[in-house]
N, C-alpha and C. Protein backbone atom coordinates (compact mmCIF):
# COMPACT_ATOMS: atom_id res chain seq x y z
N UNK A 1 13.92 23.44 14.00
CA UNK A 1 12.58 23.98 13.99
C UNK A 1 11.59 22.85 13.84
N UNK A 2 10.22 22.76 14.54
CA UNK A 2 9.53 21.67 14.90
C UNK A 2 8.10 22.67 13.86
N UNK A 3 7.61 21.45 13.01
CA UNK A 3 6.55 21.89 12.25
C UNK A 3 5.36 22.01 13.18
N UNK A 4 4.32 22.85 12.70
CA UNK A 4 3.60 22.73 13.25
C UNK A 4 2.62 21.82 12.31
N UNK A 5 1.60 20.45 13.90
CA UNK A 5 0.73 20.08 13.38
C UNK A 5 0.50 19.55 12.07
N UNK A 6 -0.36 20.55 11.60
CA UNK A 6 -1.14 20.21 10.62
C UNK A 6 -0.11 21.16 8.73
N UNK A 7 0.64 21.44 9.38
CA UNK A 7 1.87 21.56 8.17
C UNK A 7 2.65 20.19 8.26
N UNK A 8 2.92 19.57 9.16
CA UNK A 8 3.60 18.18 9.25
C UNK A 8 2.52 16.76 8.38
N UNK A 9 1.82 17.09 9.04
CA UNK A 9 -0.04 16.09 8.23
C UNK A 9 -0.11 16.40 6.52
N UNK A 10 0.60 17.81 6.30
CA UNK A 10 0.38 18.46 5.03
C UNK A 10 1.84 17.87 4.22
N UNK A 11 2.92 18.37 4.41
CA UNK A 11 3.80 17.80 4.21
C UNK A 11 4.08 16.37 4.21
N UNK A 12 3.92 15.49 5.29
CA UNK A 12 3.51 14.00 5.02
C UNK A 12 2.71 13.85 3.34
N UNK A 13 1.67 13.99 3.67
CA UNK A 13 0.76 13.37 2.59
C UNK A 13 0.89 13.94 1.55
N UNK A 14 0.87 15.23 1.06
CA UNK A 14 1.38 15.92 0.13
C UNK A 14 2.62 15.81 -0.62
N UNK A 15 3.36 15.51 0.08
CA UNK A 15 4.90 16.03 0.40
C UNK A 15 5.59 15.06 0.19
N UNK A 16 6.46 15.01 -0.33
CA UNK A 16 8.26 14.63 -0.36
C UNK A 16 9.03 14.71 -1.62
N UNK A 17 10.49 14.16 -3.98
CA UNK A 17 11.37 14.41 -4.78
C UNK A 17 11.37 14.86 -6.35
N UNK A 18 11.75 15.68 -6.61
CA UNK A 18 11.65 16.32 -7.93
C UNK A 18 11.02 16.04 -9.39
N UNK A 19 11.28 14.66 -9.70
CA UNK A 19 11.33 13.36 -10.35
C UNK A 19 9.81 13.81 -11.34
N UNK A 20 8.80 14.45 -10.37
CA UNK A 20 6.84 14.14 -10.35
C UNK A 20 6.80 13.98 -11.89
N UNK A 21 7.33 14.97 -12.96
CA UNK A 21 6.74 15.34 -14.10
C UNK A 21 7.31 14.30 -14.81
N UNK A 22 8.36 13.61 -14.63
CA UNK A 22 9.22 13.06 -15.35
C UNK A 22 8.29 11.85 -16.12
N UNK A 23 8.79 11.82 -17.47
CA UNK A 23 8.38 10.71 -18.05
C UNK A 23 8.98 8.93 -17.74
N UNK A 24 8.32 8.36 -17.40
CA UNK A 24 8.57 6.81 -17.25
C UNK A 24 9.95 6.46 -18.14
N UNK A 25 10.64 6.20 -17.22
CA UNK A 25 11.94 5.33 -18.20
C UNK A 25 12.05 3.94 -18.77
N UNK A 26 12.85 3.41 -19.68
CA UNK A 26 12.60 1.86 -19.95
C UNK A 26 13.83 1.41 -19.17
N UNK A 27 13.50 0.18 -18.54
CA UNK A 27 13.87 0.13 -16.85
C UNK A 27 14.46 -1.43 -18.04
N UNK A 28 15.55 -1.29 -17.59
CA UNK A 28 16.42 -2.73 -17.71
C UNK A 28 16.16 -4.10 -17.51
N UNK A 29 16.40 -5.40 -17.79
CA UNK A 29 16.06 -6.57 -17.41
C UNK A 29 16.47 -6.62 -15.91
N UNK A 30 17.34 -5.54 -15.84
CA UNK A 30 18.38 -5.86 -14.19
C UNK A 30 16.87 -4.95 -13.32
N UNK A 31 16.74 -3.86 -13.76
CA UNK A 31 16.17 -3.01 -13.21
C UNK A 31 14.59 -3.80 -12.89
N UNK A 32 14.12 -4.65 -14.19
CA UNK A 32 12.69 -5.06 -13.88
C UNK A 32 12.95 -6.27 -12.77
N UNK A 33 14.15 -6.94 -12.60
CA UNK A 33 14.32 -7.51 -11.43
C UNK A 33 14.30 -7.26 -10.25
N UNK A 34 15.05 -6.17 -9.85
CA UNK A 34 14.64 -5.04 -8.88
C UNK A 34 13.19 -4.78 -8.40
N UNK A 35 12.78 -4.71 -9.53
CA UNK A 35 11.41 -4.03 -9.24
C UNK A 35 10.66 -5.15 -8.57
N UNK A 36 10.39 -6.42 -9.39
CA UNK A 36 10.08 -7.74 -8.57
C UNK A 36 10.58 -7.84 -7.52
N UNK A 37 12.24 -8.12 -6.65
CA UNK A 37 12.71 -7.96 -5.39
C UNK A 37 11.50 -7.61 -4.37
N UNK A 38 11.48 -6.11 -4.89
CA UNK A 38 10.68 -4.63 -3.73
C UNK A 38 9.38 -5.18 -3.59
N UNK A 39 8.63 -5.71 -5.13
CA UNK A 39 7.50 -5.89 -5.12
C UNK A 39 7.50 -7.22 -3.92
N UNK A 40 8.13 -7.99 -4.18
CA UNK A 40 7.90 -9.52 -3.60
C UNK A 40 8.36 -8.94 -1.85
N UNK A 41 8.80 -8.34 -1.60
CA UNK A 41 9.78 -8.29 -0.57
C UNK A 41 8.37 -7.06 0.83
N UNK A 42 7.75 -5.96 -0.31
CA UNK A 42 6.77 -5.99 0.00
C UNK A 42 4.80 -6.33 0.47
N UNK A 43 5.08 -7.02 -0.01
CA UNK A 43 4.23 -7.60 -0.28
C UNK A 43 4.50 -9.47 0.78
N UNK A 44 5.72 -9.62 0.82
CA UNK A 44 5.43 -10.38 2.05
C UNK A 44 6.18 -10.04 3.68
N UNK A 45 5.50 -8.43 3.59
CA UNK A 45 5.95 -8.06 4.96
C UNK A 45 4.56 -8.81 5.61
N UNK A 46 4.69 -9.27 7.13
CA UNK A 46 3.29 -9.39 8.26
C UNK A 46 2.94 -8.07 9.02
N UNK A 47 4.44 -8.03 9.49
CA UNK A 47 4.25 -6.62 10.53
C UNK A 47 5.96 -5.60 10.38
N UNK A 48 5.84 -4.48 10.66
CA UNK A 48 7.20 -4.24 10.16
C UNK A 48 7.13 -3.03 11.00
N UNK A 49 7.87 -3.01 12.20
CA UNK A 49 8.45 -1.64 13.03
C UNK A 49 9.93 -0.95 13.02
N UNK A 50 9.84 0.50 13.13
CA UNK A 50 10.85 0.85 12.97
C UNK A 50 10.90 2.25 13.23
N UNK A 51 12.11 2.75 14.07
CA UNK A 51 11.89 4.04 14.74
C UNK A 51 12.45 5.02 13.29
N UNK A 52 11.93 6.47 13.37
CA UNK A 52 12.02 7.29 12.34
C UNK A 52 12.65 8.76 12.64
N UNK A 53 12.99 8.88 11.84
CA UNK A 53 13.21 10.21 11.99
C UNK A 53 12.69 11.01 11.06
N UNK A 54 11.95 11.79 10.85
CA UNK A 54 10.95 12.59 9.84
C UNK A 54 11.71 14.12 9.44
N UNK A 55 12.35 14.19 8.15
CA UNK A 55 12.27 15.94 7.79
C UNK A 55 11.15 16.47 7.17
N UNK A 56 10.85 17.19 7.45
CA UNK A 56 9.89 18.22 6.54
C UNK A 56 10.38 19.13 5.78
N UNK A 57 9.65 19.69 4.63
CA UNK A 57 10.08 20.37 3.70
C UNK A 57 10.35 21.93 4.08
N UNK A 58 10.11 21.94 5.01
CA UNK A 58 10.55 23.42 5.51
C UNK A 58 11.76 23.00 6.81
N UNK A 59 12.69 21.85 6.66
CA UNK A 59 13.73 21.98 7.48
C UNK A 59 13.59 21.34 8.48
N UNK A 60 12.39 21.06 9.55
CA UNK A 60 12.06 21.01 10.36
C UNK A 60 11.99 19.75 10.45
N UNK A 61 11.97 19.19 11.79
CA UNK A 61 12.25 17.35 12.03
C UNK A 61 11.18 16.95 12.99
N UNK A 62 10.73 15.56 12.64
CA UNK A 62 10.27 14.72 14.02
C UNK A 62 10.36 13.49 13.98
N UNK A 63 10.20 12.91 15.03
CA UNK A 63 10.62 11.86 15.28
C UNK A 63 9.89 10.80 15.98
N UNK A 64 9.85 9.42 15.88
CA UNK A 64 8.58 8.46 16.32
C UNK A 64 8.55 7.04 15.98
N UNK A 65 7.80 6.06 15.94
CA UNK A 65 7.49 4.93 16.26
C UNK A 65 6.67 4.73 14.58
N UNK A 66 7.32 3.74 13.72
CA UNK A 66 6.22 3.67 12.45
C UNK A 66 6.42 2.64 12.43
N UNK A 67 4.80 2.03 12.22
CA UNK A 67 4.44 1.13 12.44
C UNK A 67 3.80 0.30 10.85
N UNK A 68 3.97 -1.00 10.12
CA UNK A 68 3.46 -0.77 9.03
C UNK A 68 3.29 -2.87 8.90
N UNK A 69 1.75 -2.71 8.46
CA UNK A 69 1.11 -3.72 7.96
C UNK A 69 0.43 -4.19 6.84
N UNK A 70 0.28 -4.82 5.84
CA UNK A 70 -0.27 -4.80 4.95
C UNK A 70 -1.66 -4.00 4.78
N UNK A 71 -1.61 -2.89 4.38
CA UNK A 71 -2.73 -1.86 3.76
C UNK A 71 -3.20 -0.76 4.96
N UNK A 72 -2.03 -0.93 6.29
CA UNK A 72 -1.95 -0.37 7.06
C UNK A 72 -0.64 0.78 7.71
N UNK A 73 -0.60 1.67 8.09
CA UNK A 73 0.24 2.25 8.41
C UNK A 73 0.05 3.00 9.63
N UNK A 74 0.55 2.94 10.52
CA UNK A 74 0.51 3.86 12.34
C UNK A 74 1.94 4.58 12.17
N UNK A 75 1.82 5.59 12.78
CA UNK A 75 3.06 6.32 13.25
C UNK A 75 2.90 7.41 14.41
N UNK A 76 3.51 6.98 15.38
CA UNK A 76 3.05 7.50 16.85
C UNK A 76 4.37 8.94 16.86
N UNK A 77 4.39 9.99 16.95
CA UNK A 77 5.92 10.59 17.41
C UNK A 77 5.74 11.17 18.59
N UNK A 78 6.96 11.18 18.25
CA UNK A 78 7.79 11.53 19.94
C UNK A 78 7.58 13.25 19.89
N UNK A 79 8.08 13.59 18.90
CA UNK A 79 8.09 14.94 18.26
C UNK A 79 7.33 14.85 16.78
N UNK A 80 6.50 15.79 17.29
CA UNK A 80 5.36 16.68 17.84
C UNK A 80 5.14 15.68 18.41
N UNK A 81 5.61 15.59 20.03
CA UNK A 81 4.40 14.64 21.16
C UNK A 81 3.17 14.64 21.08
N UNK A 82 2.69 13.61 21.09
CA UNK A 82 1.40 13.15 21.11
C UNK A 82 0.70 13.07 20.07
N UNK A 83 1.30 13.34 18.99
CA UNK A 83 0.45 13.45 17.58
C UNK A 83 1.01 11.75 16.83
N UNK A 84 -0.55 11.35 16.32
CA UNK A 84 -0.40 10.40 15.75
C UNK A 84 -1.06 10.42 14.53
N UNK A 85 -0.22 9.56 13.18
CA UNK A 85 -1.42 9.56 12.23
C UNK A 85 -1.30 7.81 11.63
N UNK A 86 -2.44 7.70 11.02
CA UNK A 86 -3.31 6.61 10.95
C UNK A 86 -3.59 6.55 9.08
N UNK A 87 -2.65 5.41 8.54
CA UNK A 87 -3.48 5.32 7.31
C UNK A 87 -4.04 4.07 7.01
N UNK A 88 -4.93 3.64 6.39
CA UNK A 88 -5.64 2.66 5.96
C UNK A 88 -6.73 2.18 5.14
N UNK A 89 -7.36 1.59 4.45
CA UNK A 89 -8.67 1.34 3.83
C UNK A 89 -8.61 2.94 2.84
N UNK A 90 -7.62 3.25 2.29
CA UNK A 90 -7.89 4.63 1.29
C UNK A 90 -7.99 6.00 2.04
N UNK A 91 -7.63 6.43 3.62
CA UNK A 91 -8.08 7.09 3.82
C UNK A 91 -6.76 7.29 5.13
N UNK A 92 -6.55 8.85 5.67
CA UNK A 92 -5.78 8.94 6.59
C UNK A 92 -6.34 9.77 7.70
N UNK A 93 -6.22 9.68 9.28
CA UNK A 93 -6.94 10.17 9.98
C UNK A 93 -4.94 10.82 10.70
N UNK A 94 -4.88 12.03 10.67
CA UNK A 94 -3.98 12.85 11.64
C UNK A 94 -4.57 13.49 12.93
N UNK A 95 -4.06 12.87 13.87
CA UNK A 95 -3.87 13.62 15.69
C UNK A 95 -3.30 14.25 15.70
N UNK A 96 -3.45 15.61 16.19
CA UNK A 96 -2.72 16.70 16.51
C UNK A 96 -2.62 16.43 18.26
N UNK A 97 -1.89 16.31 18.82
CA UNK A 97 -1.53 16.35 20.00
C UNK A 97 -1.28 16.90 20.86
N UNK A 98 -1.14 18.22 20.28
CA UNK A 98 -1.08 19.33 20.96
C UNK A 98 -2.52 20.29 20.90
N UNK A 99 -3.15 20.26 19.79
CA UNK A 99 -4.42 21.22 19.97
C UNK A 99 -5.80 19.80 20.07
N UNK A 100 -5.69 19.09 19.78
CA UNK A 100 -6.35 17.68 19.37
C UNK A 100 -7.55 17.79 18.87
N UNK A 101 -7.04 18.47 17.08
CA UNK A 101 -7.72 18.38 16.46
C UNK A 101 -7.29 17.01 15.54
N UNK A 102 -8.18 16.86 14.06
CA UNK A 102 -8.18 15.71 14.36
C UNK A 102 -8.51 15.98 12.32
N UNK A 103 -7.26 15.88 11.51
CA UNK A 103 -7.69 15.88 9.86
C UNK A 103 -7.56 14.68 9.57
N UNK A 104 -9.02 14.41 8.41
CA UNK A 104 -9.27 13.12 7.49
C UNK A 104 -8.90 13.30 6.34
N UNK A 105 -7.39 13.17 5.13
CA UNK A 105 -7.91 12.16 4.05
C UNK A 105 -8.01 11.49 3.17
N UNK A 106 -8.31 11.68 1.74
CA UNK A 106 -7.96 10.63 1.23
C UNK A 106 -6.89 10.40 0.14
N UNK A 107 -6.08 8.87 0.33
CA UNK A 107 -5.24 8.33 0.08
C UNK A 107 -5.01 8.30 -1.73
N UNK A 108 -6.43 8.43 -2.06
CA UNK A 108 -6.34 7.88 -4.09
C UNK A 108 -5.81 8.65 -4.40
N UNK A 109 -5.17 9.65 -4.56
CA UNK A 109 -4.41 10.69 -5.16
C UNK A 109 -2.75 11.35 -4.52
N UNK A 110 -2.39 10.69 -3.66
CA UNK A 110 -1.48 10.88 -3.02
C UNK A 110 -0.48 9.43 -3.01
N UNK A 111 0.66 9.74 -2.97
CA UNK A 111 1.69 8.95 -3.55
C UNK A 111 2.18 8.07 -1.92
N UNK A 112 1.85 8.41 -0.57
CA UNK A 112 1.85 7.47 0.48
C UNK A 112 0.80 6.29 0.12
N UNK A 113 -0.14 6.45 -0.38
CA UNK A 113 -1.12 5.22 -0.68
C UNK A 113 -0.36 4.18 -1.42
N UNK A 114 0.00 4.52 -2.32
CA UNK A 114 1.23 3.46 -3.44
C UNK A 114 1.69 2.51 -2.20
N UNK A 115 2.15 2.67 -1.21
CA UNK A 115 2.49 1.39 0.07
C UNK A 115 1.41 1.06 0.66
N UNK A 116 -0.14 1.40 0.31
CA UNK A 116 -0.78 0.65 1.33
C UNK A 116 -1.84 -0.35 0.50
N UNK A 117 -1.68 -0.24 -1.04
CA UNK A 117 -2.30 -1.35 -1.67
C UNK A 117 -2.27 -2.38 -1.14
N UNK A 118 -3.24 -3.51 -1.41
CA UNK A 118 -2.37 -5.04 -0.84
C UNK A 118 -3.55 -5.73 -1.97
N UNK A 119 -2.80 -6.49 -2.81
CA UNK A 119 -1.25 -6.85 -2.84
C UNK A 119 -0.56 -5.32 -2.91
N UNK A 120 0.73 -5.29 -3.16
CA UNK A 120 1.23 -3.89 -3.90
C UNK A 120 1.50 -4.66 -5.39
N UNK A 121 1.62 -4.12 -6.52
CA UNK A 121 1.33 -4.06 -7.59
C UNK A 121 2.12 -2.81 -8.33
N UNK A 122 3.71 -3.25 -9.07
CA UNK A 122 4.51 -1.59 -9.17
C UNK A 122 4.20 -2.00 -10.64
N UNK A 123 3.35 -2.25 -11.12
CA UNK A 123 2.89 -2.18 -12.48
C UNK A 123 1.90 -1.94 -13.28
N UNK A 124 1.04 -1.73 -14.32
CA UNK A 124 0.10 -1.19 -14.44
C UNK A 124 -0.57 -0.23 -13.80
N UNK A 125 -1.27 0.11 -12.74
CA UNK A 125 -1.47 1.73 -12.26
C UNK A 125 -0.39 2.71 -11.38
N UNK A 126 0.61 1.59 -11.13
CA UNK A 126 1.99 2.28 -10.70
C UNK A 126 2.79 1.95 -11.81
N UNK A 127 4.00 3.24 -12.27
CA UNK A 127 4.67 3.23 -12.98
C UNK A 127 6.21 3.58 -12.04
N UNK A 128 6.84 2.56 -12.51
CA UNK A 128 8.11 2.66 -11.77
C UNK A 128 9.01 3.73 -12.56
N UNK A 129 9.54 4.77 -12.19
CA UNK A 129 10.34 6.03 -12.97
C UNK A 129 11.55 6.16 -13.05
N UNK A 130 11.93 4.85 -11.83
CA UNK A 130 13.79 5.15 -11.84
C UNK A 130 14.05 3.88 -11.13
N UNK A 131 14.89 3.20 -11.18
CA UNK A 131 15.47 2.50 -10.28
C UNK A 131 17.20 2.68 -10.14
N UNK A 132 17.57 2.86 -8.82
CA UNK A 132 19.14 2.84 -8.69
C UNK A 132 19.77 1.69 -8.07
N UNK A 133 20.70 1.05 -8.22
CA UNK A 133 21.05 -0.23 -7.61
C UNK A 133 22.73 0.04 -7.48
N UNK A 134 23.07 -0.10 -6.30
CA UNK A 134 24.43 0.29 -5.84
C UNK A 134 24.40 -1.01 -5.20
N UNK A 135 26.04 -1.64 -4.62
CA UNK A 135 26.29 -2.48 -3.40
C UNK A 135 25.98 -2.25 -2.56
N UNK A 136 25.05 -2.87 -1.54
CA UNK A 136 24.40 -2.33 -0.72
C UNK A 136 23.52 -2.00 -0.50
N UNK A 137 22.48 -1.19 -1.81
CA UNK A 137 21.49 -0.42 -1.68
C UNK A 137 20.64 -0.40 -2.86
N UNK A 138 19.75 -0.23 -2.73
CA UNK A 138 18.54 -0.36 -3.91
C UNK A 138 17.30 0.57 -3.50
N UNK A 139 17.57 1.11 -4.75
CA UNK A 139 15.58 2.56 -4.08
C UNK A 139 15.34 2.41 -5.70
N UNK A 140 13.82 2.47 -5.50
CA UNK A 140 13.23 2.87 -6.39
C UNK A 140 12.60 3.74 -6.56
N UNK A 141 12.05 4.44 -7.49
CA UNK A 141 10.56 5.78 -7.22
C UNK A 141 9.76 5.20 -8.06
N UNK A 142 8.23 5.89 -7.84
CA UNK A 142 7.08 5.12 -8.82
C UNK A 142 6.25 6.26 -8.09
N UNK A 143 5.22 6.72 -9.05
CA UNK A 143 4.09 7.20 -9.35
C UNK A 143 2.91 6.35 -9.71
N UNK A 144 1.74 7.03 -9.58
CA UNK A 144 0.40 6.65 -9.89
C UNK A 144 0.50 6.90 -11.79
N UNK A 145 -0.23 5.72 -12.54
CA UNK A 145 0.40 6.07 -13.96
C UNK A 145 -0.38 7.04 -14.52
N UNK A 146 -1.71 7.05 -14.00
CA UNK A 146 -2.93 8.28 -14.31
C UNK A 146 -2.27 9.40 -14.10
N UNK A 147 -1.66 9.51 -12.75
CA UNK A 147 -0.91 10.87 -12.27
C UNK A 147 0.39 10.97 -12.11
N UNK A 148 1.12 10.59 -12.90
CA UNK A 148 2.90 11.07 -12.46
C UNK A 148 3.00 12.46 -12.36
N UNK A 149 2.47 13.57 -12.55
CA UNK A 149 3.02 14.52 -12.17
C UNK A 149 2.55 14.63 -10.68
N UNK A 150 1.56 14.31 -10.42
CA UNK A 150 0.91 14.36 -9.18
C UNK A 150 1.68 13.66 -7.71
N UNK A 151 2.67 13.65 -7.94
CA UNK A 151 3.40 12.78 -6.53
C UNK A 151 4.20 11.79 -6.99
N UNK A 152 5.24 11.55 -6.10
CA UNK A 152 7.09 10.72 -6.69
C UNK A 152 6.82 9.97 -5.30
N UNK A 153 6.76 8.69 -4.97
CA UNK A 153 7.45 7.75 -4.17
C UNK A 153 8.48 7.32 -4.27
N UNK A 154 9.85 7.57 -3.23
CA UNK A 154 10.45 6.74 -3.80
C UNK A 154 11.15 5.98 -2.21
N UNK A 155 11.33 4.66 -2.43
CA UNK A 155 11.89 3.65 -1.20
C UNK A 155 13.24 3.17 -1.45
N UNK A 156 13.81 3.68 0.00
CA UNK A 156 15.04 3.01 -0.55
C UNK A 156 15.28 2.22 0.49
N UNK A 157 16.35 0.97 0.22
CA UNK A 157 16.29 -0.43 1.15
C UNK A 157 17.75 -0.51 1.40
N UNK A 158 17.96 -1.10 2.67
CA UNK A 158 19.42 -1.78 2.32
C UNK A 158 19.24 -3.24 1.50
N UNK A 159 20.25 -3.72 1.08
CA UNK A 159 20.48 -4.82 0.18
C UNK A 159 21.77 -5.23 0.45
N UNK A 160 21.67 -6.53 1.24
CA UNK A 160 22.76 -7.16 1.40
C UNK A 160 22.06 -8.71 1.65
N UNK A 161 23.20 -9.38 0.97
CA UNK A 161 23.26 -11.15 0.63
C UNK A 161 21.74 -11.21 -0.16
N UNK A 162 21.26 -10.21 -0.72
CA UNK A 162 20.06 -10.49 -1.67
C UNK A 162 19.03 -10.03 -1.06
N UNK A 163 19.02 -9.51 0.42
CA UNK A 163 18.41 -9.62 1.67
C UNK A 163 18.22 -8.12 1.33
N UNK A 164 16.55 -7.75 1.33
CA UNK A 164 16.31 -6.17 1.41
C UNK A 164 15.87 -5.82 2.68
N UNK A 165 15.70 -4.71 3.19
CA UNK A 165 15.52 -4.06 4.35
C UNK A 165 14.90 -2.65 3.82
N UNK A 166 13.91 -2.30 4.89
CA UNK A 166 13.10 -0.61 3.72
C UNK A 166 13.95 -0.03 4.97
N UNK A 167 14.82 1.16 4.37
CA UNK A 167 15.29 1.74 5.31
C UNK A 167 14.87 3.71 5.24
N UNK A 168 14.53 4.00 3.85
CA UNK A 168 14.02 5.41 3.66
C UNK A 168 12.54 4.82 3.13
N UNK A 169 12.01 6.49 3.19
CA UNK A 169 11.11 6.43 2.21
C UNK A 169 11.05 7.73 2.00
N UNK A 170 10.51 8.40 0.62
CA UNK A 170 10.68 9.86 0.35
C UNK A 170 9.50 10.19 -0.05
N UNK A 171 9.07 11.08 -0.23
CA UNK A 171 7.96 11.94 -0.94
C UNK A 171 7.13 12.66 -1.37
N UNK A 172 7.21 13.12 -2.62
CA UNK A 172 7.31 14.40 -3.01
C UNK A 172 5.80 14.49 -3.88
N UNK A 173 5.23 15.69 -3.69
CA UNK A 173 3.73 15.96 -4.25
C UNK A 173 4.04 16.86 -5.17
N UNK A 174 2.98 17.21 -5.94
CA UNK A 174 2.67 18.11 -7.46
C UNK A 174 3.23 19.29 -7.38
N UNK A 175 3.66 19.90 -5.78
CA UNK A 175 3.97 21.10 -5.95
C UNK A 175 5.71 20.88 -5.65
N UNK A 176 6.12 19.89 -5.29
CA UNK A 176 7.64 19.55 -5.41
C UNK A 176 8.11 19.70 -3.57
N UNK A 177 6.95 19.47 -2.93
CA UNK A 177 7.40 19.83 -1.68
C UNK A 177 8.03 18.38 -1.63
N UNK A 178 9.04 18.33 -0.57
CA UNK A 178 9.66 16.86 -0.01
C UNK A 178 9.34 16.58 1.20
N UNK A 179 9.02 15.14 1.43
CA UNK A 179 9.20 15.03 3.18
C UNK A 179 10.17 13.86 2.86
N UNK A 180 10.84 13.23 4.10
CA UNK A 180 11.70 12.21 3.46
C UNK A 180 11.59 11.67 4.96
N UNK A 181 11.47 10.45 5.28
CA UNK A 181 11.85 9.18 6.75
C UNK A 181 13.03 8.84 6.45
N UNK A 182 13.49 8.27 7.52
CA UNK A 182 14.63 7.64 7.72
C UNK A 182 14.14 6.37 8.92
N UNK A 183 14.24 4.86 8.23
CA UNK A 183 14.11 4.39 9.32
C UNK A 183 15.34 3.79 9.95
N UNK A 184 15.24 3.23 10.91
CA UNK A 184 16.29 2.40 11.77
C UNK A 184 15.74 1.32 12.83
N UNK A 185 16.21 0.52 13.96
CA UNK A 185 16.00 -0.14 14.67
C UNK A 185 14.70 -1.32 13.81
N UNK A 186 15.07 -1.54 12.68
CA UNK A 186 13.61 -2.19 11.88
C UNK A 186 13.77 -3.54 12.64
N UNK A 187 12.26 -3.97 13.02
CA UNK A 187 12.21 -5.48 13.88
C UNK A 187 10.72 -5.83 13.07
């Protein structure tokens, strides 16, 4: 089942893991290393592409081109053709592609913004809530610290030879909806 539109725009920004209410954990010497990794590792991306595959919280999938630059984010899909959305400077502009209408907005309260700071910064107004570290793999989640109930980010990377890669990203808003990416082909 293919979302419609402006439930996909809703789910995006709103939307994606359970975690929201949870109180901040005390994160390990291993874990605050981690957290530096993501931070450093973000923070010196230039340009970073990678094809996606998008669920929505009602089941439904799409799929597309995401595009991501420091304090910038594009994502063109394939499904819903022709719809593109646009984040940047605090603020998100969604294409509907099929009716071409056209929703603005804003980023300060929503847990996709947490990736478009620059620098990024997972400390003081982001609070990191979990970190997991397996062979192989490393995700973290983090909230806004004003608002943790208000929205869960969480990124997960591959990790190999020390070497991270963002390969998910998840996220979940105040009302516990999820959207979750999957990237691949990252260049």
């Amino acid at each position: 089942m293919i979302l419609s539109r402006r439930a996909a725009l809703s789910a995006l920004l709103m939307g994606g893991l359970s975690a929201c209410a949870e109180a901040p954990v005390q994160l390990s010497g291993e874990d605050r290393s981690a957290v530096r990794r993501v931070e450093d590792y973000l923070n010196g991306i230039q340009h970073f592409q990678a094809d996606f595959v998008q669920k929505f919280p009602d089941g439904g999938y799409g799929n597309g081109v995401f595009v991501y630059s420091p304090g910038h984010l594009h994502m063109t899909y394939a499904i819903p053709h022709g719809t593109e959305l646009t984040a940047g400077e605090g603020h998100l502009v969604f294409r509907n592609g099929q009716n071409g209408s056209v929703t603005r907005m804003g980023l300060s309260r929503n847990p996709l913004g947490l990736l478009l700071d620059t620098p990024i910064h997972l400390s003081g107004v982001v609070t990191v809530t979990n970190v997991v570290q397996q062979p192989g793999f490393l995700q973290i989640s983090m909230a806004r610290t004003a608002m943790l109930s208000e929205g869960l980010l969480t990124l997960q990377f591959n990790d190999f030879n020390g070497k991270l890669s963002l390969k998910g990203v998840d996220v979940v808003d105040e009302r516990q909806h999820r959207t979750q990416l999957s990237l691949s082909n990252v260049g």
